[in-house]
PDB file of N, CA and C in Angstrom:
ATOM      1  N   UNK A   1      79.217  13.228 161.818  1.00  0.00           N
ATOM      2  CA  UNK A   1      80.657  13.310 161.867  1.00  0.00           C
ATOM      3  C   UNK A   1      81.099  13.343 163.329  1.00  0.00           C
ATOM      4  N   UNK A   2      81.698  12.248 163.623  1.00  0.00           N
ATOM      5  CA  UNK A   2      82.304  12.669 165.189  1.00  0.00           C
ATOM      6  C   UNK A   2      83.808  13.429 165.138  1.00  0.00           C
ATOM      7  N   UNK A   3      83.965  13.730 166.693  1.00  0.00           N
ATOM      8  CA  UNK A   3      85.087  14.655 166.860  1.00  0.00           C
ATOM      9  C   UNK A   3      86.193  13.710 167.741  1.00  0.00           C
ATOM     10  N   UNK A   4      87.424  13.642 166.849  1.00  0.00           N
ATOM     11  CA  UNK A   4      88.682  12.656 167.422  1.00  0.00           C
ATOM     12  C   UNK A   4      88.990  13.912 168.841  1.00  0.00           C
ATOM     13  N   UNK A   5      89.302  13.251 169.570  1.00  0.00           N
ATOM     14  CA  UNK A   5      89.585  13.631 171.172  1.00  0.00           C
ATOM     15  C   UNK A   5      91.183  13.111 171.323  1.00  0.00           C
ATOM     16  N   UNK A   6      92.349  13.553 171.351  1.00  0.00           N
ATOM     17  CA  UNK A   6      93.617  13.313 171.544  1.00  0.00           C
ATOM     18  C   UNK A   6      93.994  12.471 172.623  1.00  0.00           C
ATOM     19  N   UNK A   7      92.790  12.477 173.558  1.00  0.00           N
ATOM     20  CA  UNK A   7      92.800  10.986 174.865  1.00  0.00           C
ATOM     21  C   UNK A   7      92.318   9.840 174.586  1.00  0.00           C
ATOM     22  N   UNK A   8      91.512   9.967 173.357  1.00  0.00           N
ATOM     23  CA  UNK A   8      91.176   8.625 173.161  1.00  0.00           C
ATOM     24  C   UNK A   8      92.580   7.891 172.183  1.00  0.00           C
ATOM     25  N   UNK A   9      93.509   8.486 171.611  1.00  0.00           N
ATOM     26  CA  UNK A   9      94.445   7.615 171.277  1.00  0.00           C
ATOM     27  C   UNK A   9      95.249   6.772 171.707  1.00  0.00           C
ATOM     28  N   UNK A  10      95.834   5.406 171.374  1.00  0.00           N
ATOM     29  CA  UNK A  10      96.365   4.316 172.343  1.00  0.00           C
ATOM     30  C   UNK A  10      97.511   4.729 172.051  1.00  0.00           C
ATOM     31  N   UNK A  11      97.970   4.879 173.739  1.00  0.00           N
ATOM     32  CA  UNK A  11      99.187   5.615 174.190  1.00  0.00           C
ATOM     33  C   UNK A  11     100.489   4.726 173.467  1.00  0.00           C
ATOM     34  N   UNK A  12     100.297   3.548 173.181  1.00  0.00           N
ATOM     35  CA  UNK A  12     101.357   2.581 172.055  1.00  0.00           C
ATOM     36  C   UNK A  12     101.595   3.654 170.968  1.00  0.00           C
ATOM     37  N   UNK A  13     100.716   4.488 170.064  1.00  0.00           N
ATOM     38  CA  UNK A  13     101.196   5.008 168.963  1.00  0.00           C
ATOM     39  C   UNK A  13     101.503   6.426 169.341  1.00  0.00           C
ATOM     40  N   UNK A  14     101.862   6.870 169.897  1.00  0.00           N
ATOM     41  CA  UNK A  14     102.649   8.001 170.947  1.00  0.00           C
ATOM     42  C   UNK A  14     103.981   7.914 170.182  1.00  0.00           C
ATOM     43  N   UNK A  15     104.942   7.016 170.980  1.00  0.00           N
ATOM     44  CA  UNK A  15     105.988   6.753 170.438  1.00  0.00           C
ATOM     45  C   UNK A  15     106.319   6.657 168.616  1.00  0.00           C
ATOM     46  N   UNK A  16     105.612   5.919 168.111  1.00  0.00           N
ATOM     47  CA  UNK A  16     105.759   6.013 166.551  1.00  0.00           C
ATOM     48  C   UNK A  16     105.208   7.323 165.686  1.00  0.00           C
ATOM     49  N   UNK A  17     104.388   8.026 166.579  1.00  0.00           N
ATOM     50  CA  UNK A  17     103.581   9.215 166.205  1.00  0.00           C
ATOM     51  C   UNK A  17     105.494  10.213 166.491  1.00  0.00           C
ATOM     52  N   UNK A  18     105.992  10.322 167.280  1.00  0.00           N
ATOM     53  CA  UNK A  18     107.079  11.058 167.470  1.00  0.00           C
ATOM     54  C   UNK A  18     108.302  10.861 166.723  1.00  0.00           C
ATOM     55  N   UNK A  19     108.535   8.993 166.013  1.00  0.00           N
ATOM     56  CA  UNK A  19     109.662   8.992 165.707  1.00  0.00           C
ATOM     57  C   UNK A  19     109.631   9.755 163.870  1.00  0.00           C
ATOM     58  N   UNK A  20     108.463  10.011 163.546  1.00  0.00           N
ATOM     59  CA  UNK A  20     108.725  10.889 162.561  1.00  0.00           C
ATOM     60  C   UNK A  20     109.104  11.999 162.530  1.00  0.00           C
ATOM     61  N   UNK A  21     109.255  13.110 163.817  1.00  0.00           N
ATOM     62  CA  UNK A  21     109.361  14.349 163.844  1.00  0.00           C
ATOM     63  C   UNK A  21     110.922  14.415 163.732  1.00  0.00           C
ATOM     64  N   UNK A  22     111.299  15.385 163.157  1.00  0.00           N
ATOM     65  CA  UNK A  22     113.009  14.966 162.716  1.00  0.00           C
ATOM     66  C   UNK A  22     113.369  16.683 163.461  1.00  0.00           C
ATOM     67  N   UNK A  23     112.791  17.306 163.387  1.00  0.00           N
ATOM     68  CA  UNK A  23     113.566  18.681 163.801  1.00  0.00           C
ATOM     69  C   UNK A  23     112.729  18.979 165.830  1.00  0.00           C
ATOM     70  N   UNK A  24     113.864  19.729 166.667  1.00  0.00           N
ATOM     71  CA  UNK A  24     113.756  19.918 167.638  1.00  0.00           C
ATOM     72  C   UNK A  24     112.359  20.815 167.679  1.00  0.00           C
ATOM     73  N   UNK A  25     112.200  21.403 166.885  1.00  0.00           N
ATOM     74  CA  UNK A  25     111.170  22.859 167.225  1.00  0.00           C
ATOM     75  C   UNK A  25     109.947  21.787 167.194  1.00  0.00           C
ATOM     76  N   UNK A  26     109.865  21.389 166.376  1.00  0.00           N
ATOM     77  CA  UNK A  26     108.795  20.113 166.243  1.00  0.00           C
ATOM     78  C   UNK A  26     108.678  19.130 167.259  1.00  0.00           C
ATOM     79  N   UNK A  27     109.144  18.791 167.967  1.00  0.00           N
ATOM     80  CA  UNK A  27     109.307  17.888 169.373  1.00  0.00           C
ATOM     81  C   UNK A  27     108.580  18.885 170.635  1.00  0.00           C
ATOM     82  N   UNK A  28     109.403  20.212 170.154  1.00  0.00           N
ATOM     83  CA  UNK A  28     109.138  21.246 171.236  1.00  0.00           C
ATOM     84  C   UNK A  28     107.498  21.772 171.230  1.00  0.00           C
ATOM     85  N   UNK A  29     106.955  21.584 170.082  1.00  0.00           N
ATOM     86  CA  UNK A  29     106.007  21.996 169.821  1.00  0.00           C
ATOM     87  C   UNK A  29     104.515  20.814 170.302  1.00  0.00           C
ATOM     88  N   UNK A  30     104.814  19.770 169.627  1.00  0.00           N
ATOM     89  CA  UNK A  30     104.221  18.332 170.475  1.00  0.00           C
ATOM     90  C   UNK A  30     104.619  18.147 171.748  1.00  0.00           C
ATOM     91  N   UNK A  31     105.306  18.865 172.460  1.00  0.00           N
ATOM     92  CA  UNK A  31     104.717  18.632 174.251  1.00  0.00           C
ATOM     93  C   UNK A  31     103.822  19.645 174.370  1.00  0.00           C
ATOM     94  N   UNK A  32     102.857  20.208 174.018  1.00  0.00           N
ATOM     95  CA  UNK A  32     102.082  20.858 174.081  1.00  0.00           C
ATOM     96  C   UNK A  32     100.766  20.489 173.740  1.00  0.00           C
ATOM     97  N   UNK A  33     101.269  19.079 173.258  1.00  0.00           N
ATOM     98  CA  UNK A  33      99.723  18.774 173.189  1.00  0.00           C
ATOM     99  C   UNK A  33      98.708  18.151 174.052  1.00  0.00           C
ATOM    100  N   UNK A  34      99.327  17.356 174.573  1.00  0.00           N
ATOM    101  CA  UNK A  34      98.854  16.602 175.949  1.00  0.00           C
ATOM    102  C   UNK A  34     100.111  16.096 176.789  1.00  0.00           C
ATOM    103  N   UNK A  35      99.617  16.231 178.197  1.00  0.00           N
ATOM    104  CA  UNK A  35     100.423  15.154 178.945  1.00  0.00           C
ATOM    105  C   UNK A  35     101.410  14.153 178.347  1.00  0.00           C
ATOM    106  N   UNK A  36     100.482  13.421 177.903  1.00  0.00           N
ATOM    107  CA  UNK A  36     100.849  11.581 177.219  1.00  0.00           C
ATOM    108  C   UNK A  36     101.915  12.301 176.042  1.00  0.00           C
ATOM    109  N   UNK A  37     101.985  13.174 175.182  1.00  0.00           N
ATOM    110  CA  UNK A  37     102.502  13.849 174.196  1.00  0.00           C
ATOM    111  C   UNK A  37     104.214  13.792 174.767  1.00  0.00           C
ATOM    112  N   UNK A  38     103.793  14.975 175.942  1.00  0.00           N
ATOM    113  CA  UNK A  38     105.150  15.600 176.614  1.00  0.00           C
ATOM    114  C   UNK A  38     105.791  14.644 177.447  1.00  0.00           C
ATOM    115  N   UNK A  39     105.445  13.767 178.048  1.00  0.00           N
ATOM    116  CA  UNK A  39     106.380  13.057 178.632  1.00  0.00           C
ATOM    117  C   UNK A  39     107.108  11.950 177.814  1.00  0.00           C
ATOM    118  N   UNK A  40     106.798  11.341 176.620  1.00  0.00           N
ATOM    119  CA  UNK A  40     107.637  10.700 175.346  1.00  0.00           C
ATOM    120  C   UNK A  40     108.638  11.339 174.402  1.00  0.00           C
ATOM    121  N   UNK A  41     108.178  12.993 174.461  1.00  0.00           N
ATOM    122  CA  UNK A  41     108.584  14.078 173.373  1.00  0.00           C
ATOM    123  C   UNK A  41     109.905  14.291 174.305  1.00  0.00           C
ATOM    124  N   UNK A  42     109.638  14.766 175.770  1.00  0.00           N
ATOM    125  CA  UNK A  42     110.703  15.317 176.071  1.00  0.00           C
ATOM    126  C   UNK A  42     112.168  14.392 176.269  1.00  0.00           C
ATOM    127  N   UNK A  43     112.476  13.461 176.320  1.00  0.00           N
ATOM    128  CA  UNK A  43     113.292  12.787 176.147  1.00  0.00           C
ATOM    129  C   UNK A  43     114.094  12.514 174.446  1.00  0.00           C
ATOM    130  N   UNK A  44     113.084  12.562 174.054  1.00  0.00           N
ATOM    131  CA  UNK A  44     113.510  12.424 172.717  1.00  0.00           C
ATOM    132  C   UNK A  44     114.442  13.960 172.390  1.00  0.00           C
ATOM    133  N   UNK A  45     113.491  14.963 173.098  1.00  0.00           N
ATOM    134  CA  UNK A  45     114.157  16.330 172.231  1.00  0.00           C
ATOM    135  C   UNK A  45     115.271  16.914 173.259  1.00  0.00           C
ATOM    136  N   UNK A  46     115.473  16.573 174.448  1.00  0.00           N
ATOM    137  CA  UNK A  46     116.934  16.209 175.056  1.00  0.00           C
ATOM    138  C   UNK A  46     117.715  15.492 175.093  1.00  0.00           C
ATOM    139  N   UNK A  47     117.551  14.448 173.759  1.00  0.00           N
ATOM    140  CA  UNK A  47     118.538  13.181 173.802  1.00  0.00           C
ATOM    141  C   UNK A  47     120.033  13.755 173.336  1.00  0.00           C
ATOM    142  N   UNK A  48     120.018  14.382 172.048  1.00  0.00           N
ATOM    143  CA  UNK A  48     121.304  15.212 171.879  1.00  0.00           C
ATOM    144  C   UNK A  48     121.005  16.928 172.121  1.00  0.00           C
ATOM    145  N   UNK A  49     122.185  17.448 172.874  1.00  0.00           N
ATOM    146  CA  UNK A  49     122.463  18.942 173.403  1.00  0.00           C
ATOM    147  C   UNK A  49     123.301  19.221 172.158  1.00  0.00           C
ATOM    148  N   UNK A  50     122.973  20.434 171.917  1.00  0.00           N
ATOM    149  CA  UNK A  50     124.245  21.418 171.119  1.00  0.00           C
ATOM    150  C   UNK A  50     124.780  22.603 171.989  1.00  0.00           C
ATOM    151  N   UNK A  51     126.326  22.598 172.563  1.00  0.00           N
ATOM    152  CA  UNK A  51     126.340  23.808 172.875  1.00  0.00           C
ATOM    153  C   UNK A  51     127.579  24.781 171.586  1.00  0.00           C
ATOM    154  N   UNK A  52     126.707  26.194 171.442  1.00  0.00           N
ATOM    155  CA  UNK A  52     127.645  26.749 170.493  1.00  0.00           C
ATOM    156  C   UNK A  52     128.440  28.073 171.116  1.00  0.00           C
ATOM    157  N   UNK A  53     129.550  28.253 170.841  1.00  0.00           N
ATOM    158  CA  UNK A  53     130.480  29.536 171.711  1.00  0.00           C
ATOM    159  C   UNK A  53     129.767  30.812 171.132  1.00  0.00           C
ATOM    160  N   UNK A  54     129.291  31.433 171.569  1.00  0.00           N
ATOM    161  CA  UNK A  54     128.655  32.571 170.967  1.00  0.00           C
ATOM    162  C   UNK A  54     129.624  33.752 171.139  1.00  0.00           C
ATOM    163  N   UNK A  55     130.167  33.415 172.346  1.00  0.00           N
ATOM    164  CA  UNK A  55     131.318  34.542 172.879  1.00  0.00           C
ATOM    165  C   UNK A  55     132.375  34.729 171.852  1.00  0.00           C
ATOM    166  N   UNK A  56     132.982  35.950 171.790  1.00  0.00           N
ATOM    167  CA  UNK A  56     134.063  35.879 170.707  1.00  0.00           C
ATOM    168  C   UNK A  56     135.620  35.067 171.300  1.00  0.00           C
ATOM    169  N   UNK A  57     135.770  34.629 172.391  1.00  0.00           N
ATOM    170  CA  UNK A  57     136.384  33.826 172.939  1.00  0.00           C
ATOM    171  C   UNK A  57     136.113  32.372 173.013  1.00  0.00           C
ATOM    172  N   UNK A  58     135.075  32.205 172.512  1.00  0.00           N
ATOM    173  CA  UNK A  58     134.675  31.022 173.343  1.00  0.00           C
ATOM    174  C   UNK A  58     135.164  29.867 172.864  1.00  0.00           C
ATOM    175  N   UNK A  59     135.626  29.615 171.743  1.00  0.00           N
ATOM    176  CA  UNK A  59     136.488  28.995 171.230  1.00  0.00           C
ATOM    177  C   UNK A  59     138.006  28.615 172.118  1.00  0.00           C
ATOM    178  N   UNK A  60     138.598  29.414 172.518  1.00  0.00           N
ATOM    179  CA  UNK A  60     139.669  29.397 172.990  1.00  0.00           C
ATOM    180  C   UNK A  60     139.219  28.937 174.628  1.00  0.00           C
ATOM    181  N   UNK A  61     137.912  29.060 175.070  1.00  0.00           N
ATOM    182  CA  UNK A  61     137.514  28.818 176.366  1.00  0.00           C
ATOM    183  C   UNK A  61     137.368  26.979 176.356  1.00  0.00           C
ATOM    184  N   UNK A  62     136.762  26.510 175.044  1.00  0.00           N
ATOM    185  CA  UNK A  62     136.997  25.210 175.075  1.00  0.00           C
ATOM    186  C   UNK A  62     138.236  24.366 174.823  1.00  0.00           C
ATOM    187  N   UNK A  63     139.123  25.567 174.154  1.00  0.00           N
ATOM    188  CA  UNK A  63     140.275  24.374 174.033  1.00  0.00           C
ATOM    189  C   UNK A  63     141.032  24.219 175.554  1.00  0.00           C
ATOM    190  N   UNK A  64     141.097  25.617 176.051  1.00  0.00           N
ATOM    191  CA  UNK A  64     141.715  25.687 177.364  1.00  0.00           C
ATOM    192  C   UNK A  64     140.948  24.778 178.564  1.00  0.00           C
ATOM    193  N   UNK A  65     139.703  24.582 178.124  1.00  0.00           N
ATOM    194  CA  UNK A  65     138.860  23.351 179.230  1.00  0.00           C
ATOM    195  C   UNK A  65     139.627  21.767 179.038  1.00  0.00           C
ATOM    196  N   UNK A  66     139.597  21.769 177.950  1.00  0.00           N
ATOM    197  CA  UNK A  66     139.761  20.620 177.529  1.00  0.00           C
ATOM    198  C   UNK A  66     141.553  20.356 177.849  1.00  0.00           C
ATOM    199  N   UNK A  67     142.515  21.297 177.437  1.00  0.00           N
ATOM    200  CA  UNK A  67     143.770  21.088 177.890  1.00  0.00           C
ATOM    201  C   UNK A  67     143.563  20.680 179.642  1.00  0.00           C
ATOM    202  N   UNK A  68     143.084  21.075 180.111  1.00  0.00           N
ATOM    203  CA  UNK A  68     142.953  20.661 181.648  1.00  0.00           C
ATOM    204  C   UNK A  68     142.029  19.601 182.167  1.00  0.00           C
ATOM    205  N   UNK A  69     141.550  19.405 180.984  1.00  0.00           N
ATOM    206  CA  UNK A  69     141.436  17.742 181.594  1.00  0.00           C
ATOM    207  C   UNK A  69     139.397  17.355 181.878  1.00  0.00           C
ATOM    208  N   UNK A  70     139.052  18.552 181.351  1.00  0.00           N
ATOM    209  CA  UNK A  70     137.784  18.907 182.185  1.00  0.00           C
ATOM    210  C   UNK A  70     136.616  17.733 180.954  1.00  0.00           C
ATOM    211  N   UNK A  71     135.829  17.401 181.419  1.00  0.00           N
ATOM    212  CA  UNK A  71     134.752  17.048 180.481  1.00  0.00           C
ATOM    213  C   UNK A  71     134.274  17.788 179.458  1.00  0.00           C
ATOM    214  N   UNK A  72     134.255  17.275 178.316  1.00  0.00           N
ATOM    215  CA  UNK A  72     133.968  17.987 177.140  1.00  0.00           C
ATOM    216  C   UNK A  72     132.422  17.116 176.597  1.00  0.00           C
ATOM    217  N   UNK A  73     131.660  17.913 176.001  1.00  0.00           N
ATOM    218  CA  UNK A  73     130.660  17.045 175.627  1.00  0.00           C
ATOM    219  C   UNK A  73     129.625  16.757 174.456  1.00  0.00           C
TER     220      UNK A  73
END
């Protein structure tokens, strides 16, 4: 029985190996596996940001950004 080695895989199925992972924690978790892993993963799992108002204001902090003109995102 031989033993698969994660360097011997062709760095082509990297990319298709990732586009199945559908949740962030899972992206976050495959840059940990190798190099070749993390530098395909991390783009993918910074492609969309969520930011949420946690503050009990914070709501009112985005509308008031946004009345002034500021980038919203």
């Amino acid at each position: 029985m031989s033993v698969f080695d994660i360097h011997d895989l062709p760095p082509e199925l990297i990319p298709h190996i990732l586009s199945h992972l559908q949740k962030p924690a899972h992206l976050a978790q495959v840059c940990l596996v190798s190099r070749s892993f993390y530098e395909e993963a991390v783009p993918l799992l910074y492609e969309r940001l969520a930011v949420y108002a946690w503050h009990k204001d914070g709501k009112k902090k985005a509308q008031a950004s946004r009345s002034l003109g500021l980038p919203t995102i």
